[in-house]
PDB file of N, CA and C in Angstrom:
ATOM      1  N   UNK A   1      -3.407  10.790 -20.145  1.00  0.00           N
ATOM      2  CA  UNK A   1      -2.574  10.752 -21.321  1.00  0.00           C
ATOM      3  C   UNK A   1      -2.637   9.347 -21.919  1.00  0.00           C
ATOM      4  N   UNK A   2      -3.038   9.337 -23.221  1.00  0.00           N
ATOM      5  CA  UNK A   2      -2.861   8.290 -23.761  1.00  0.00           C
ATOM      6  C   UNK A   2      -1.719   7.261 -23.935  1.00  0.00           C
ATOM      7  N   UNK A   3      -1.581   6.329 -23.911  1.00  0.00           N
ATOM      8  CA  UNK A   3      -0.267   5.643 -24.721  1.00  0.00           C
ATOM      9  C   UNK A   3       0.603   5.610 -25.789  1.00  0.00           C
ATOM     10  N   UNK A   4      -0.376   6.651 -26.918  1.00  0.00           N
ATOM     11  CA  UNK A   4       0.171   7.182 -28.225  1.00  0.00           C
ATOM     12  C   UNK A   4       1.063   7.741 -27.856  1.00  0.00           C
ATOM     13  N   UNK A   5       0.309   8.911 -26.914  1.00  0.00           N
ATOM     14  CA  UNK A   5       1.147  10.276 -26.292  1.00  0.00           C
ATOM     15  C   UNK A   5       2.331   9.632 -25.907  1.00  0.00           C
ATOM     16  N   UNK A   6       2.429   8.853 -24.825  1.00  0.00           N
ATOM     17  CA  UNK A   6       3.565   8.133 -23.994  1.00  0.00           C
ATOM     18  C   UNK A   6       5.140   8.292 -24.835  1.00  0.00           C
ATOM     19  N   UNK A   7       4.287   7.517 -25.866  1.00  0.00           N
ATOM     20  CA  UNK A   7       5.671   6.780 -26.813  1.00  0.00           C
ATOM     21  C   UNK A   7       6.243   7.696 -27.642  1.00  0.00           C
ATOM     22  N   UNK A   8       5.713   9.127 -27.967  1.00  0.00           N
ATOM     23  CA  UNK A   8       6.492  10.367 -28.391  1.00  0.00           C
ATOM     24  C   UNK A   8       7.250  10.922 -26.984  1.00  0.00           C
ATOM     25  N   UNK A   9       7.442  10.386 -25.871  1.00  0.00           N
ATOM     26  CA  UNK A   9       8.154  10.931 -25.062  1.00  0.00           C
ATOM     27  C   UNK A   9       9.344  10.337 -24.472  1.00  0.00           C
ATOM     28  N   UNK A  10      10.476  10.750 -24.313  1.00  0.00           N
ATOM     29  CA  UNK A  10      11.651  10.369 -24.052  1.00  0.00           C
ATOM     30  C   UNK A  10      11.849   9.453 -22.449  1.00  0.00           C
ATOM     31  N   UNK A  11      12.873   9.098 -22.442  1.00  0.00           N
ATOM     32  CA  UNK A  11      12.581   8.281 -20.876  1.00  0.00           C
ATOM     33  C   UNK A  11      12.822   8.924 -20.051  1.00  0.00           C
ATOM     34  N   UNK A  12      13.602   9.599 -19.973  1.00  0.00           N
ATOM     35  CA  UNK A  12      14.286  10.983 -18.898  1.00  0.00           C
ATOM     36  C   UNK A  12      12.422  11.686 -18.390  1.00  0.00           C
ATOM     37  N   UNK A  13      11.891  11.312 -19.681  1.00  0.00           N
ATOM     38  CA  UNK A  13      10.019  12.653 -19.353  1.00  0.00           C
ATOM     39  C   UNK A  13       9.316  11.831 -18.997  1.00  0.00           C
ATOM     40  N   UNK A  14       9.498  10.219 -18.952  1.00  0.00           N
ATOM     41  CA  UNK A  14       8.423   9.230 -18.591  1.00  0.00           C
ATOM     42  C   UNK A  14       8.548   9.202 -17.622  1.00  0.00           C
ATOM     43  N   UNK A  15       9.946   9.075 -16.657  1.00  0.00           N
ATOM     44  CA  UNK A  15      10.605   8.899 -15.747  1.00  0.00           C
ATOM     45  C   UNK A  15      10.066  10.040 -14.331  1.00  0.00           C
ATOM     46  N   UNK A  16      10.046  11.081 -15.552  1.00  0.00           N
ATOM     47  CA  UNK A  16       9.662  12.650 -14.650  1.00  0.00           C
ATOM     48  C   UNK A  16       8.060  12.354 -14.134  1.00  0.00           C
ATOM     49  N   UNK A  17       7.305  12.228 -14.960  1.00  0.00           N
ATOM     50  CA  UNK A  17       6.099  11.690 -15.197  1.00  0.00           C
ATOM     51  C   UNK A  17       5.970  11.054 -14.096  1.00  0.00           C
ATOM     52  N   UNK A  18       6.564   9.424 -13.883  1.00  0.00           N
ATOM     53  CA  UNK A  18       6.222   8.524 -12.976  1.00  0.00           C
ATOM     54  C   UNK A  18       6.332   8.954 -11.576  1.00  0.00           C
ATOM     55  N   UNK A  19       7.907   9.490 -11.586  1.00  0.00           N
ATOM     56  CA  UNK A  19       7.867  10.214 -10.011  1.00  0.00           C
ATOM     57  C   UNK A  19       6.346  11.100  -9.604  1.00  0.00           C
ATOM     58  N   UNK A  20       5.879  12.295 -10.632  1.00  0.00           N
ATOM     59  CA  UNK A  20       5.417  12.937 -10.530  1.00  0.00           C
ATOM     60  C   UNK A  20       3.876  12.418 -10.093  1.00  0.00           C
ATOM     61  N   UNK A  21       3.578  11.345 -10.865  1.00  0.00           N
ATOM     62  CA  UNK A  21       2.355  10.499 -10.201  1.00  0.00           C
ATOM     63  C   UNK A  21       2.214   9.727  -9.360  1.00  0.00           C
ATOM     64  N   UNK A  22       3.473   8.980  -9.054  1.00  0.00           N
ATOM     65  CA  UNK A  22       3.307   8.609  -7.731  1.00  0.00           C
ATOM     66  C   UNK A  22       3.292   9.020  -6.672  1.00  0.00           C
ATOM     67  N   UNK A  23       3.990  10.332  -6.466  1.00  0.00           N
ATOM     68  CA  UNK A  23       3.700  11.581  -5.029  1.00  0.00           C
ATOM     69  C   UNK A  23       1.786  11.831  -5.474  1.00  0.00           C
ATOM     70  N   UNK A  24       1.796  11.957  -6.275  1.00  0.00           N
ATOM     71  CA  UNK A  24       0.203  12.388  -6.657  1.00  0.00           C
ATOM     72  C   UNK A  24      -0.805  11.470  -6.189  1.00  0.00           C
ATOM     73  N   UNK A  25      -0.575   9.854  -6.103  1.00  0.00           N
ATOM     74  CA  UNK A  25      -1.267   9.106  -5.826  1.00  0.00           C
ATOM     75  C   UNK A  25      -0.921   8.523  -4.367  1.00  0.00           C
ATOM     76  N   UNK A  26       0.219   8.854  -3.794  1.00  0.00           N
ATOM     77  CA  UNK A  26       0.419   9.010  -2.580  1.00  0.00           C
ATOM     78  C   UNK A  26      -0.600   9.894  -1.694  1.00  0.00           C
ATOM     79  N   UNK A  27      -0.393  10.807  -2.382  1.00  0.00           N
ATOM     80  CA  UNK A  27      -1.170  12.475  -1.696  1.00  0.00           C
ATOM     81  C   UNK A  27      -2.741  11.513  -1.877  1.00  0.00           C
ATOM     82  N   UNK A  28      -3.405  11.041  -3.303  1.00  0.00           N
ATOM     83  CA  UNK A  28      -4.752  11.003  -2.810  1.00  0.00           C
ATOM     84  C   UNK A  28      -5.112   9.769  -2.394  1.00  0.00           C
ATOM     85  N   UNK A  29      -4.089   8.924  -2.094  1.00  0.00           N
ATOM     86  CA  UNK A  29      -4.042   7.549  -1.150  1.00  0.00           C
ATOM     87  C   UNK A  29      -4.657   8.149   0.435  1.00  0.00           C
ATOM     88  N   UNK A  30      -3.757   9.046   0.936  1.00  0.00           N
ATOM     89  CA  UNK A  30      -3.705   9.644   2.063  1.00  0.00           C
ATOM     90  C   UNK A  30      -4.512  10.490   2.306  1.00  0.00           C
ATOM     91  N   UNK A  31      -5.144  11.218   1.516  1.00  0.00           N
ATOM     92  CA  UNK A  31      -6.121  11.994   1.497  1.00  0.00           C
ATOM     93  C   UNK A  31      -7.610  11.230   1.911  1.00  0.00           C
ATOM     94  N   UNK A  32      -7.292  10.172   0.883  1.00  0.00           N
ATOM     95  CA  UNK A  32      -8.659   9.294   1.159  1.00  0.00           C
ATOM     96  C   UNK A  32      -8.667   8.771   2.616  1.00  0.00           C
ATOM     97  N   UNK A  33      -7.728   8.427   3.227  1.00  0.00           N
ATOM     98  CA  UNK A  33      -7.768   7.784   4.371  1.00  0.00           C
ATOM     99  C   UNK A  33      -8.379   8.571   5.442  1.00  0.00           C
ATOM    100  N   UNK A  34      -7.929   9.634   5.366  1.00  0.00           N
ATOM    101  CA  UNK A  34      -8.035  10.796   6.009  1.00  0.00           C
ATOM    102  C   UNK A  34      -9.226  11.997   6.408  1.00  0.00           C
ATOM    103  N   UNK A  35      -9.687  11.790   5.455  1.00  0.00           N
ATOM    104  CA  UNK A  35     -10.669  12.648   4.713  1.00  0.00           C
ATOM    105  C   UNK A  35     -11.766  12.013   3.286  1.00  0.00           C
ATOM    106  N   UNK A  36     -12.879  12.936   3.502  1.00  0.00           N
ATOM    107  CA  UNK A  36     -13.777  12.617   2.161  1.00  0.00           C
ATOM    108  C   UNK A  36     -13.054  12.582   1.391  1.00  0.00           C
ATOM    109  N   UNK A  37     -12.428  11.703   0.239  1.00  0.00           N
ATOM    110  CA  UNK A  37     -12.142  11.811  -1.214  1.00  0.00           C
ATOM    111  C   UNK A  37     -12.752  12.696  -1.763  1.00  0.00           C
ATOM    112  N   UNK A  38     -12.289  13.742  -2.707  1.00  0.00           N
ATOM    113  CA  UNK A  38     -13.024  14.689  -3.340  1.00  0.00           C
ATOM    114  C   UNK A  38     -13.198  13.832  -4.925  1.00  0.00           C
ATOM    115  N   UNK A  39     -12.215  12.997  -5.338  1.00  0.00           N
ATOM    116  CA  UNK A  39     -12.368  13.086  -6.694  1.00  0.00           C
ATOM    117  C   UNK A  39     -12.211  11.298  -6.381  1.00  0.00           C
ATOM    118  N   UNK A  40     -12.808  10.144  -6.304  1.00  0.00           N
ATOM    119  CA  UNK A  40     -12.418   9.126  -6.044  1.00  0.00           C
ATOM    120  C   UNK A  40     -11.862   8.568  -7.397  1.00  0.00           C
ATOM    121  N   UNK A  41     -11.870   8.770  -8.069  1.00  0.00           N
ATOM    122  CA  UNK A  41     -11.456   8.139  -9.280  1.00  0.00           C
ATOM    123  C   UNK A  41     -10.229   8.405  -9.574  1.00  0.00           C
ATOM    124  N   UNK A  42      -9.640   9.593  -9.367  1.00  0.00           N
ATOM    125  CA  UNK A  42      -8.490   9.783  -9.404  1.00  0.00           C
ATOM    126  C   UNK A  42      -7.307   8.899  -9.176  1.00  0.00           C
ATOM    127  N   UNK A  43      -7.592   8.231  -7.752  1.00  0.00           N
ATOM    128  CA  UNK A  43      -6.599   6.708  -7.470  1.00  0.00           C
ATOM    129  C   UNK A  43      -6.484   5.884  -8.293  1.00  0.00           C
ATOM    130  N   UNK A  44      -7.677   5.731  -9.086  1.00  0.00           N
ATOM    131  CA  UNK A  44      -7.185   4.416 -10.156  1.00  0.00           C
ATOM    132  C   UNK A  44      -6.503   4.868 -11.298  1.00  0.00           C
ATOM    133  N   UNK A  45      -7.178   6.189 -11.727  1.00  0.00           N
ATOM    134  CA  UNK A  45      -6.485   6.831 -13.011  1.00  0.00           C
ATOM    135  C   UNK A  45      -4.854   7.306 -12.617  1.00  0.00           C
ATOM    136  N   UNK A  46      -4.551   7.278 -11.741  1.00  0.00           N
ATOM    137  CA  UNK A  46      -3.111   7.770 -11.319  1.00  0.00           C
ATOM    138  C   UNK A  46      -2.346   6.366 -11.491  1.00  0.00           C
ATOM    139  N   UNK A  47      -3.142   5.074 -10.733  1.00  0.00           N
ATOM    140  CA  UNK A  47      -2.752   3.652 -10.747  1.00  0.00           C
ATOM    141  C   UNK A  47      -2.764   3.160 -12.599  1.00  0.00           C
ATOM    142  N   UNK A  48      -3.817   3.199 -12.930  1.00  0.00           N
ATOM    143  CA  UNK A  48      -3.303   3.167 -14.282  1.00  0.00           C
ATOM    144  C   UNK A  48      -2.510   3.576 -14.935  1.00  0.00           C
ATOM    145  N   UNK A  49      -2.419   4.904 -15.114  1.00  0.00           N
ATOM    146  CA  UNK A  49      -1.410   5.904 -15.660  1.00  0.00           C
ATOM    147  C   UNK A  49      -0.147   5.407 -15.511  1.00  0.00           C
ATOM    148  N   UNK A  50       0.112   4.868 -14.103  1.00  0.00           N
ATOM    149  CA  UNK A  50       1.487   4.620 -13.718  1.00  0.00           C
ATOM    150  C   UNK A  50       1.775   3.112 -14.346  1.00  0.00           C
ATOM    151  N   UNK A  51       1.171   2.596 -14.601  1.00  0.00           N
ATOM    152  CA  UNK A  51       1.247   1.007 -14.901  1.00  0.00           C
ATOM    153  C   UNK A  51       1.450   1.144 -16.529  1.00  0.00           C
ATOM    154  N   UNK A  52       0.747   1.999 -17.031  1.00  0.00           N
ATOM    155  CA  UNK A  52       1.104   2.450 -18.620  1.00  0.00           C
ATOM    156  C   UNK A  52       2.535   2.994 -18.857  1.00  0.00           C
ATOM    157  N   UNK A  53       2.976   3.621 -18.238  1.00  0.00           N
ATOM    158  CA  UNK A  53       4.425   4.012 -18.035  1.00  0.00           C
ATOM    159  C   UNK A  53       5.617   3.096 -17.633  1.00  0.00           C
ATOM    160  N   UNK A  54       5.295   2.797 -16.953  1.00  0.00           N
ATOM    161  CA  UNK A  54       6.354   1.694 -16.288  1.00  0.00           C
ATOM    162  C   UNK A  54       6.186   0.722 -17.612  1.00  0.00           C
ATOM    163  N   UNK A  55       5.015   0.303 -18.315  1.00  0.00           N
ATOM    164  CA  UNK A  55       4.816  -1.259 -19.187  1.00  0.00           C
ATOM    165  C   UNK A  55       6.271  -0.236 -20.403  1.00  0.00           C
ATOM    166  N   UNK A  56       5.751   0.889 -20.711  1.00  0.00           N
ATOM    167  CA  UNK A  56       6.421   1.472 -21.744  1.00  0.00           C
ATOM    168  C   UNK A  56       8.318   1.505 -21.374  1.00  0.00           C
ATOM    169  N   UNK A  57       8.697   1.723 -20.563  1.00  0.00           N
ATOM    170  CA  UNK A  57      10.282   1.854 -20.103  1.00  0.00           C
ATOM    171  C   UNK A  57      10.529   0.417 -20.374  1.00  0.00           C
ATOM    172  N   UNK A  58       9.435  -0.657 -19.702  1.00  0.00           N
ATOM    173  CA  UNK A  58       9.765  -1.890 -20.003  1.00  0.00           C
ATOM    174  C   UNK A  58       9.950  -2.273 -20.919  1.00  0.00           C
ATOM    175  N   UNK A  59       9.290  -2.131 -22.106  1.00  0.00           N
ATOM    176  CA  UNK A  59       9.611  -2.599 -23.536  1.00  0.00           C
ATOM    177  C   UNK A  59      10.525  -1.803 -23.881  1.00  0.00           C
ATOM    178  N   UNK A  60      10.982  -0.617 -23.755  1.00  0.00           N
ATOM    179  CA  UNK A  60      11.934   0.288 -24.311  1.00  0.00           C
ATOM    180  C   UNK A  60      13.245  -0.613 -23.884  1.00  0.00           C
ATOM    181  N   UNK A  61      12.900  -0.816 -22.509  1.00  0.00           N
ATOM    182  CA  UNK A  61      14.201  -1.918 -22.383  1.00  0.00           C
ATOM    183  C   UNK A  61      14.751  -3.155 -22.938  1.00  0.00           C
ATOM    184  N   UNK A  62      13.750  -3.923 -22.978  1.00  0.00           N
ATOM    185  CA  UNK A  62      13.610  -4.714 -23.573  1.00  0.00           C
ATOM    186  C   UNK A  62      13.636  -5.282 -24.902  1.00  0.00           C
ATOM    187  N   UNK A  63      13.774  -3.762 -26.027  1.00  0.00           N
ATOM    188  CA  UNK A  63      13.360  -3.670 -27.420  1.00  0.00           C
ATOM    189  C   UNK A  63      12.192  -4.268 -27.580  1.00  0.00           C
ATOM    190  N   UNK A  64      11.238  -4.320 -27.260  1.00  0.00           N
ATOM    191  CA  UNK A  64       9.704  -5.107 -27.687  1.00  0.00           C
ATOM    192  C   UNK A  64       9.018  -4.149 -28.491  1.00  0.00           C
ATOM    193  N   UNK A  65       8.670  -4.648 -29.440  1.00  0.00           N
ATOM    194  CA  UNK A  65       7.976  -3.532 -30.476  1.00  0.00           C
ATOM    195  C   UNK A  65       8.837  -2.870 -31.566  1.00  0.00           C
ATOM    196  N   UNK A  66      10.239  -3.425 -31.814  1.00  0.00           N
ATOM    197  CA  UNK A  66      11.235  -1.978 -32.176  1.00  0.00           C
ATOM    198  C   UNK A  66      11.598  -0.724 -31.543  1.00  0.00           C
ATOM    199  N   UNK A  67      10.985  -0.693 -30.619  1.00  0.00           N
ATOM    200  CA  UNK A  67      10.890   0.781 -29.838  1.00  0.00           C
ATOM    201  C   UNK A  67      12.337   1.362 -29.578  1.00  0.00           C
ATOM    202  N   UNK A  68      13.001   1.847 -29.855  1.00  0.00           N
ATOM    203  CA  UNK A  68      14.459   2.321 -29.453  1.00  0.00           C
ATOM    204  C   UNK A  68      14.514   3.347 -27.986  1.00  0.00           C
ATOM    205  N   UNK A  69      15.017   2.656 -27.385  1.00  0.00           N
ATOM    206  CA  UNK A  69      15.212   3.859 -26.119  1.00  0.00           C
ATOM    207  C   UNK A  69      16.024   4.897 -26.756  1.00  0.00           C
ATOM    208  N   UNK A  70      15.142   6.118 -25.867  1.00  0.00           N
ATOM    209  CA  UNK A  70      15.468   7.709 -26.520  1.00  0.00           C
ATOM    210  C   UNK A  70      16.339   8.181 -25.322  1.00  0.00           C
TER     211      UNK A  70
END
């Protein structure tokens, strides 16, 4: 998901989001350890993803950008 996308979404759904990728990148943290990685790329795109989210709550907090928390 892009960052465009991000910022049409409320914090309560970013929030949902973040939980939701970090069990996800847990699972293929552990997976990898464990086992062949099936999709290795996945870890970083989950690590990114999550770092795009979190930057976004941050400025929402922050007001950076005008952004109004929703």
């Amino acid at each position: 998901m892009k960052i465009k996308d991000l910022r049409g979404q409320r914090d309560s759904e970013l929030e949902f989001e973040l939980d939701r990728l970090q069990k996800a990148l847990f699972d293929a943290r552990f997976k990898s350890a464990t086992e062949t990685a099936a999709q290795p790329g996945r870890i970083r795109e989950n690590r990114r993803q999550i770092a795009r989210i979190r930057t976004l709550l941050q400025e929402r907090k922050t007001h950076i950008r005008g952004a109004q928390s929703r």
